[in-house]
C-alpha atoms as a PDB file:
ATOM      1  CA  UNK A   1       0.000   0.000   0.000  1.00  0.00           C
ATOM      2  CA  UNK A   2       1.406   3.118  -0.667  1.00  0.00           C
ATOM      3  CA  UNK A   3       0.243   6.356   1.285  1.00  0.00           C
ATOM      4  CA  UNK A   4       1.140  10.102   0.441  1.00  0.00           C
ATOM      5  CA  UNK A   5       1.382  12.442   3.677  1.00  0.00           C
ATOM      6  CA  UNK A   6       2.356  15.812   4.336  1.00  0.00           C
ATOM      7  CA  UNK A   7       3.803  17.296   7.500  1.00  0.00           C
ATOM      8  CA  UNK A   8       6.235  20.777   9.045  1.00  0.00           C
ATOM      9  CA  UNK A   9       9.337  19.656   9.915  1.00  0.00           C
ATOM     10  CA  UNK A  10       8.440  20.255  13.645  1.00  0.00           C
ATOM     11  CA  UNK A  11       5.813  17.572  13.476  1.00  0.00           C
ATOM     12  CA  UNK A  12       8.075  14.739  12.022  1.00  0.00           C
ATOM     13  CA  UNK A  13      10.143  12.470  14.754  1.00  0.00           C
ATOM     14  CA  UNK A  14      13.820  12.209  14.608  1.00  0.00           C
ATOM     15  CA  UNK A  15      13.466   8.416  12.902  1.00  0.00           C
ATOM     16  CA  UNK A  16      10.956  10.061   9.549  1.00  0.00           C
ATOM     17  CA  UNK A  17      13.897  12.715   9.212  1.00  0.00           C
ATOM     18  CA  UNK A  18      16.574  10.410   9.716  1.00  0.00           C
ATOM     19  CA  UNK A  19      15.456   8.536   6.578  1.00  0.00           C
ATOM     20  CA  UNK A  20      14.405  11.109   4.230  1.00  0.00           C
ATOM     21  CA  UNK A  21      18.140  12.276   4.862  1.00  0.00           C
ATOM     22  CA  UNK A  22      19.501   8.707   4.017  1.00  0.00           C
ATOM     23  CA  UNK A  23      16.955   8.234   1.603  1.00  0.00           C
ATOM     24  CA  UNK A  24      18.559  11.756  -0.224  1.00  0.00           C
ATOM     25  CA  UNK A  25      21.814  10.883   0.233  1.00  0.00           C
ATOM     26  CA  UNK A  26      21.552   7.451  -1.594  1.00  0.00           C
ATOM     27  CA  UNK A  27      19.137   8.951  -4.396  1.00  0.00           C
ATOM     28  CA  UNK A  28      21.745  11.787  -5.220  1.00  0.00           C
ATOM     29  CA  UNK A  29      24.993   9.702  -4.480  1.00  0.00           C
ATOM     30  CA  UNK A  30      24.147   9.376  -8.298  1.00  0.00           C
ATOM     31  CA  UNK A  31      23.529  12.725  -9.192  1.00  0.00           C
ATOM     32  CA  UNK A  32      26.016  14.524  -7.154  1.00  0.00           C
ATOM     33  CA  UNK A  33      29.930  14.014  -6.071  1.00  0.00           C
ATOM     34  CA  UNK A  34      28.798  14.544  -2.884  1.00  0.00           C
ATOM     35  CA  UNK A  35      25.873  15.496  -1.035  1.00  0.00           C
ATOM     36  CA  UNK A  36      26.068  17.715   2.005  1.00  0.00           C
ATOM     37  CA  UNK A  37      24.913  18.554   5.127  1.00  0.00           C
ATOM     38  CA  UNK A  38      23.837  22.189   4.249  1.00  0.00           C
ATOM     39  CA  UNK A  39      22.229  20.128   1.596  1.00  0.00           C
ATOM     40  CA  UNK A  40      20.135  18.245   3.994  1.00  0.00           C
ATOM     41  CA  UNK A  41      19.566  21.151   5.946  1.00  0.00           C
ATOM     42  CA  UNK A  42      17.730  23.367   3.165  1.00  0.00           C
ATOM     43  CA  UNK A  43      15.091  21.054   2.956  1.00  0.00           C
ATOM     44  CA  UNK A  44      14.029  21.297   7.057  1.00  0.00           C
ATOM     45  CA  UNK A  45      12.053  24.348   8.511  1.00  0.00           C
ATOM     46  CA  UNK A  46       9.328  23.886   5.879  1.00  0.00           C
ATOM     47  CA  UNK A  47       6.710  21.369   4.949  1.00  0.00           C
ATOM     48  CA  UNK A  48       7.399  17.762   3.552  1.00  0.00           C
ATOM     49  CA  UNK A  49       5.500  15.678   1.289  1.00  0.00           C
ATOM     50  CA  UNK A  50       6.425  11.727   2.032  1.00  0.00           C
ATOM     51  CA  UNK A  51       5.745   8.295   0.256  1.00  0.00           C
ATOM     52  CA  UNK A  52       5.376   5.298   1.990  1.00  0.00           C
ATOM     53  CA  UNK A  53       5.177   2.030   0.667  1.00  0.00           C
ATOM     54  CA  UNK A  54       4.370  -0.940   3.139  1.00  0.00           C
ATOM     55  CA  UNK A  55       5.394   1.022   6.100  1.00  0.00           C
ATOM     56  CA  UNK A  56       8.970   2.291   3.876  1.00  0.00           C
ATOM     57  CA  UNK A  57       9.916   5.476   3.071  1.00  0.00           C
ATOM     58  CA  UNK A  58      10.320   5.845  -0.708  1.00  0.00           C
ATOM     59  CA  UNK A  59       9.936   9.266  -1.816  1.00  0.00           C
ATOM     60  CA  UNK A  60      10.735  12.753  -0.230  1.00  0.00           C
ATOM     61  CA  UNK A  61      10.044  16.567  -1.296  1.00  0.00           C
ATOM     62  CA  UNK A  62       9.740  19.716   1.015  1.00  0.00           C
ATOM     63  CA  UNK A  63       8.791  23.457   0.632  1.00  0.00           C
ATOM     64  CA  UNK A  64      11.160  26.070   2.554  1.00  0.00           C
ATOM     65  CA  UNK A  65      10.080  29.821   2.468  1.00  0.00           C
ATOM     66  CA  UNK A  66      13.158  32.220   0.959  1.00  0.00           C
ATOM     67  CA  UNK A  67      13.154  35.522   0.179  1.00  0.00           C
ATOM     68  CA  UNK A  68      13.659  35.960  -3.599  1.00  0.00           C
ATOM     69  CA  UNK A  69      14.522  39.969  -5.027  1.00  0.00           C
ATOM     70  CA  UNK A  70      12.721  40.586  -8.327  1.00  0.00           C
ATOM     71  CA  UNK A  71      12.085  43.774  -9.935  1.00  0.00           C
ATOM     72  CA  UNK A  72      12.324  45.673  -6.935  1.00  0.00           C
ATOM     73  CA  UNK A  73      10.164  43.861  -4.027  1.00  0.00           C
ATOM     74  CA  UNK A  74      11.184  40.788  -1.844  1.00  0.00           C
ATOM     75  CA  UNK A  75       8.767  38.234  -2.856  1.00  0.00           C
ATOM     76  CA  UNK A  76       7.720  35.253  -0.330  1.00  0.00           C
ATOM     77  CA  UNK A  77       8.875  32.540  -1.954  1.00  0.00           C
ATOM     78  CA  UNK A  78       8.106  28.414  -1.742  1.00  0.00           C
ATOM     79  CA  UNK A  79      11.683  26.897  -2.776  1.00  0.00           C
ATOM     80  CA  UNK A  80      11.731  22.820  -3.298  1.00  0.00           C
ATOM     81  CA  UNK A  81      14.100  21.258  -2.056  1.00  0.00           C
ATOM     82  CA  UNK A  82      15.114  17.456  -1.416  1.00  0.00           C
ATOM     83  CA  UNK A  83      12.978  15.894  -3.906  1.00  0.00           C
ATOM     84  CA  UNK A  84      13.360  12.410  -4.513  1.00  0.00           C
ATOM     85  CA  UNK A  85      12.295   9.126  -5.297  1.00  0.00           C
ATOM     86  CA  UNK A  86      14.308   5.520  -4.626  1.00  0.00           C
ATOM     87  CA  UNK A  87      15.277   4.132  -8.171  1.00  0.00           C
ATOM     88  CA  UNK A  88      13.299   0.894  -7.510  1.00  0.00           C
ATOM     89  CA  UNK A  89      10.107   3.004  -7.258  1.00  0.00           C
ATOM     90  CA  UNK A  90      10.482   5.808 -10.056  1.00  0.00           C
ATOM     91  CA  UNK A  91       8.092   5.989 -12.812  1.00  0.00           C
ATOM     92  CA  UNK A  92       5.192   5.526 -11.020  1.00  0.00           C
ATOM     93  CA  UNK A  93       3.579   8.646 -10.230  1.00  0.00           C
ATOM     94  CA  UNK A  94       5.449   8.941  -6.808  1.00  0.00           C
ATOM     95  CA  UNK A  95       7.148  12.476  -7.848  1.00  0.00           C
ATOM     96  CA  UNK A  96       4.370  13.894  -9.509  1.00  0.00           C
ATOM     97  CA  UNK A  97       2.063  13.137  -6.500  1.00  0.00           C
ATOM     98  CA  UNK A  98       4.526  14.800  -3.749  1.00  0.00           C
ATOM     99  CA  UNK A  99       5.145  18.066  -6.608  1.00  0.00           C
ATOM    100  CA  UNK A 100       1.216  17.897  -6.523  1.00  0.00           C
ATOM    101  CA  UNK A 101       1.417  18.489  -2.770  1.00  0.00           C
ATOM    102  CA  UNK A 102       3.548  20.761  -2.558  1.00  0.00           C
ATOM    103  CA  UNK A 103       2.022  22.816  -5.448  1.00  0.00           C
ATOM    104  CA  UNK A 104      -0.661  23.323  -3.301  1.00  0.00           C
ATOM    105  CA  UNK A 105       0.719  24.534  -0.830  1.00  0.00           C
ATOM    106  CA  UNK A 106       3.382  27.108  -2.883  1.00  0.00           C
ATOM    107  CA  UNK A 107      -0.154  27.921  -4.671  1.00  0.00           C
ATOM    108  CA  UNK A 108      -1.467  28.955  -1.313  1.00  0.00           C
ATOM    109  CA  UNK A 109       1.288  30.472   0.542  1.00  0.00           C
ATOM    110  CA  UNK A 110       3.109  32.312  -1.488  1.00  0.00           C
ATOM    111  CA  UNK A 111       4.130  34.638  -4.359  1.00  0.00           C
ATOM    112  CA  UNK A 112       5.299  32.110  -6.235  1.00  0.00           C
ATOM    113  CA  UNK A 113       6.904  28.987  -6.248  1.00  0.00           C
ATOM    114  CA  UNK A 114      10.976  28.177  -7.282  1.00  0.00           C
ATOM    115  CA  UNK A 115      13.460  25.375  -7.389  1.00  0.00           C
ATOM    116  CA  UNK A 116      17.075  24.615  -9.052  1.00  0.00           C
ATOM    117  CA  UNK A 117      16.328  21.442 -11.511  1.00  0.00           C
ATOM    118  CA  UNK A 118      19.144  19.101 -11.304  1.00  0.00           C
ATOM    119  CA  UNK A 119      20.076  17.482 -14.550  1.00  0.00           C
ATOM    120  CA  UNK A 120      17.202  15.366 -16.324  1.00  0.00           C
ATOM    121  CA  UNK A 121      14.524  16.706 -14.383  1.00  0.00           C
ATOM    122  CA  UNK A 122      13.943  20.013 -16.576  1.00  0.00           C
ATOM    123  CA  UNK A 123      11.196  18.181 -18.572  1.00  0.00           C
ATOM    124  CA  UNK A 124       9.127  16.988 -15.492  1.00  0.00           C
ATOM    125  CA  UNK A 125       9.094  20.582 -13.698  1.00  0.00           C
ATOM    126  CA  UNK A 126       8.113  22.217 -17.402  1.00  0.00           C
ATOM    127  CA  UNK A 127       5.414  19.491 -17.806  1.00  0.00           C
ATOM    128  CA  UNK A 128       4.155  20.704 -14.276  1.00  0.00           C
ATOM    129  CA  UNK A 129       3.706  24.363 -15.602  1.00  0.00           C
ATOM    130  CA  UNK A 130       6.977  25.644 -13.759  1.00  0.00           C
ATOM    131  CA  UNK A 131       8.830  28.105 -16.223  1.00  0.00           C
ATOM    132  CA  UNK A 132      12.747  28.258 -16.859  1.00  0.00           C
ATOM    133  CA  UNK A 133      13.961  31.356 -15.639  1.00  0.00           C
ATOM    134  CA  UNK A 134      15.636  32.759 -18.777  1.00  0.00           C
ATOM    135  CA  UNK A 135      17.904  35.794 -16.780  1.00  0.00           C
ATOM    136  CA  UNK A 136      20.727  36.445 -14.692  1.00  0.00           C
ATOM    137  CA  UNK A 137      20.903  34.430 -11.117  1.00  0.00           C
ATOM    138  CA  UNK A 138      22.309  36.103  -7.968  1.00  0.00           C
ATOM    139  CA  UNK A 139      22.423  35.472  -4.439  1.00  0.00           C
ATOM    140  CA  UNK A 140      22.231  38.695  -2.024  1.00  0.00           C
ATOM    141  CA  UNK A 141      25.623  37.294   0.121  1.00  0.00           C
ATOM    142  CA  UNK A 142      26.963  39.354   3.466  1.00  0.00           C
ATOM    143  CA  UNK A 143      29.307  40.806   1.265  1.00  0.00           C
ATOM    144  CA  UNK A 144      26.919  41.976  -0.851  1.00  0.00           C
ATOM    145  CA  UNK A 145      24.927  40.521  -4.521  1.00  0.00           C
ATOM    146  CA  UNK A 146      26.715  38.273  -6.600  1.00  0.00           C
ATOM    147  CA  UNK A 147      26.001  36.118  -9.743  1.00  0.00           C
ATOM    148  CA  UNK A 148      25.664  32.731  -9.615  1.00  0.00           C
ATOM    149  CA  UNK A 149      26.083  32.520 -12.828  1.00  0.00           C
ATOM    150  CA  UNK A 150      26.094  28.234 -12.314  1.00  0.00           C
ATOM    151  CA  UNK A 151      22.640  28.281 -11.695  1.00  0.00           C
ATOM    152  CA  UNK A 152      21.288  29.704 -14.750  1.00  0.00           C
ATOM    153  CA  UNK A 153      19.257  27.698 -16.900  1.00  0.00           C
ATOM    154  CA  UNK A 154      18.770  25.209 -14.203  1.00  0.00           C
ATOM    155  CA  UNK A 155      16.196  28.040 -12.003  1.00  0.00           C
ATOM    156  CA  UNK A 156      12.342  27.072 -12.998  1.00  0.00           C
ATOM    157  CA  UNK A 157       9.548  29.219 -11.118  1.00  0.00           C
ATOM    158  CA  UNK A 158       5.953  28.587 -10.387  1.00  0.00           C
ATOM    159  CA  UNK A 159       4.048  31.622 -10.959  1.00  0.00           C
ATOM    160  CA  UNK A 160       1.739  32.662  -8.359  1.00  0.00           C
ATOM    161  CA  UNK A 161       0.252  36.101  -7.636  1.00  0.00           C
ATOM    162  CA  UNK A 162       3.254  38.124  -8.199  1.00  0.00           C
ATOM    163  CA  UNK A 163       4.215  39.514 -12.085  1.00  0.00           C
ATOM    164  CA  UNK A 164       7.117  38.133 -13.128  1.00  0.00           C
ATOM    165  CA  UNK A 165       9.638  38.573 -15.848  1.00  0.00           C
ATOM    166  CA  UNK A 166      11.335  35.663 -16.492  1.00  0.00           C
ATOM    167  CA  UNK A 167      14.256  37.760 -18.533  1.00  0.00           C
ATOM    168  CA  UNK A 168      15.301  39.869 -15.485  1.00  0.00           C
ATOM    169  CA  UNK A 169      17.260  39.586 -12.869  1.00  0.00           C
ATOM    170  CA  UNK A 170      16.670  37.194  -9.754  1.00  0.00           C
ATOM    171  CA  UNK A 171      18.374  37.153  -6.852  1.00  0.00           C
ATOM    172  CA  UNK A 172      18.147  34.521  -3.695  1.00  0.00           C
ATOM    173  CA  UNK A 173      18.584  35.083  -0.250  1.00  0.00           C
ATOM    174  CA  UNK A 174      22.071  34.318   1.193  1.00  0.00           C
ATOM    175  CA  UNK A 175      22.391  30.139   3.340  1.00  0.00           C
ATOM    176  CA  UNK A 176      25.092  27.925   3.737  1.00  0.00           C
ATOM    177  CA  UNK A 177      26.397  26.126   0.725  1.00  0.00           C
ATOM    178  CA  UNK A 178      24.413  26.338  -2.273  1.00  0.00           C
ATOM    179  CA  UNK A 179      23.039  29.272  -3.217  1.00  0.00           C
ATOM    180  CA  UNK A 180      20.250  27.834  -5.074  1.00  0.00           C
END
């Protein structure tokens, strides 16, 4: 049986984060050279979307708020983070079901919604109705803004209330490790 749940990070027990982190860490061992703790990090403080299947956890998503500048306001902004699905259990729905959760709650949160693609998932966030963010990528750091010129053309945005244009400028709040 497999079972779909969301929950804040202050409402899951140390054993449910414990294995979305290992879960992450073996689904982008892959992906990544290495996968970090700052990495783990971004994804807590917001809510999570979870798959079970027979009691195991097989899929894992979250929604942070960040502050994102863009053509002169600071918009309130859901950023994805963490999303994954175990290899033995891809294909079937599993990541479209936790986006759809997740959507929701971007959709009723926020300004809009935002996330950094990692290679070969472009085509599932476009097929979702997020849009590539065609312009320049910054971060706002304690030294002051800065390109990060290695996330562009991986930045995909869910419109929400706030007018957008997807040419300009975007810059990200400053965090630990990534930018985006």
């Amino acid at each position: 049986m497999t079972e779909l749940y969301t929950a804040h990070t202050s409402a899951l027990d140390a054993a449910t984060l414990e294995a979305a982190r290992t879960l992450l860490y073996d689904v982008f061992d892959d992906v990544f050279d290495e996968v970090t703790a700052e990495d783990w990090e971004h994804s807590l403080g917001g809510i999570h979307a979870l798959v079970h299947e027979d009691g195991e956890l097989i899929g894992h998503a979250s929604v942070v708020q960040r502050r994102l500048l863009h053509g002169g306001r600071a918009l309130r902004c859901g950023y994805v983070e963490g999303v994954g699905v175990r290899a033995d259990h891809r294909g079937r729905g599993h990541g479209a079901a936790m986006m759809e959760a997740l959507e929701r709650v971007i959709r009723g949160a926020y300004d809009l919604g935002a996330l950094a693609a990692a290679d070969g998932a472009a085509d599932f966030y476009a097929a979702r109705g997020w849009q590539l963010w065609r312009g320049s990528s910054r971060t706002l750091t304690p030294d002051g803004i800065r390109r990060t010129p290695d996330a562009d053309g991986c930045l995909y945005v869910l419109p929400g209330a706030a007018a957008l244009d997807l040419d300009a400028d975007l810059t990200c709040d400053w965090r630990d490790g990534d930018a985006w």
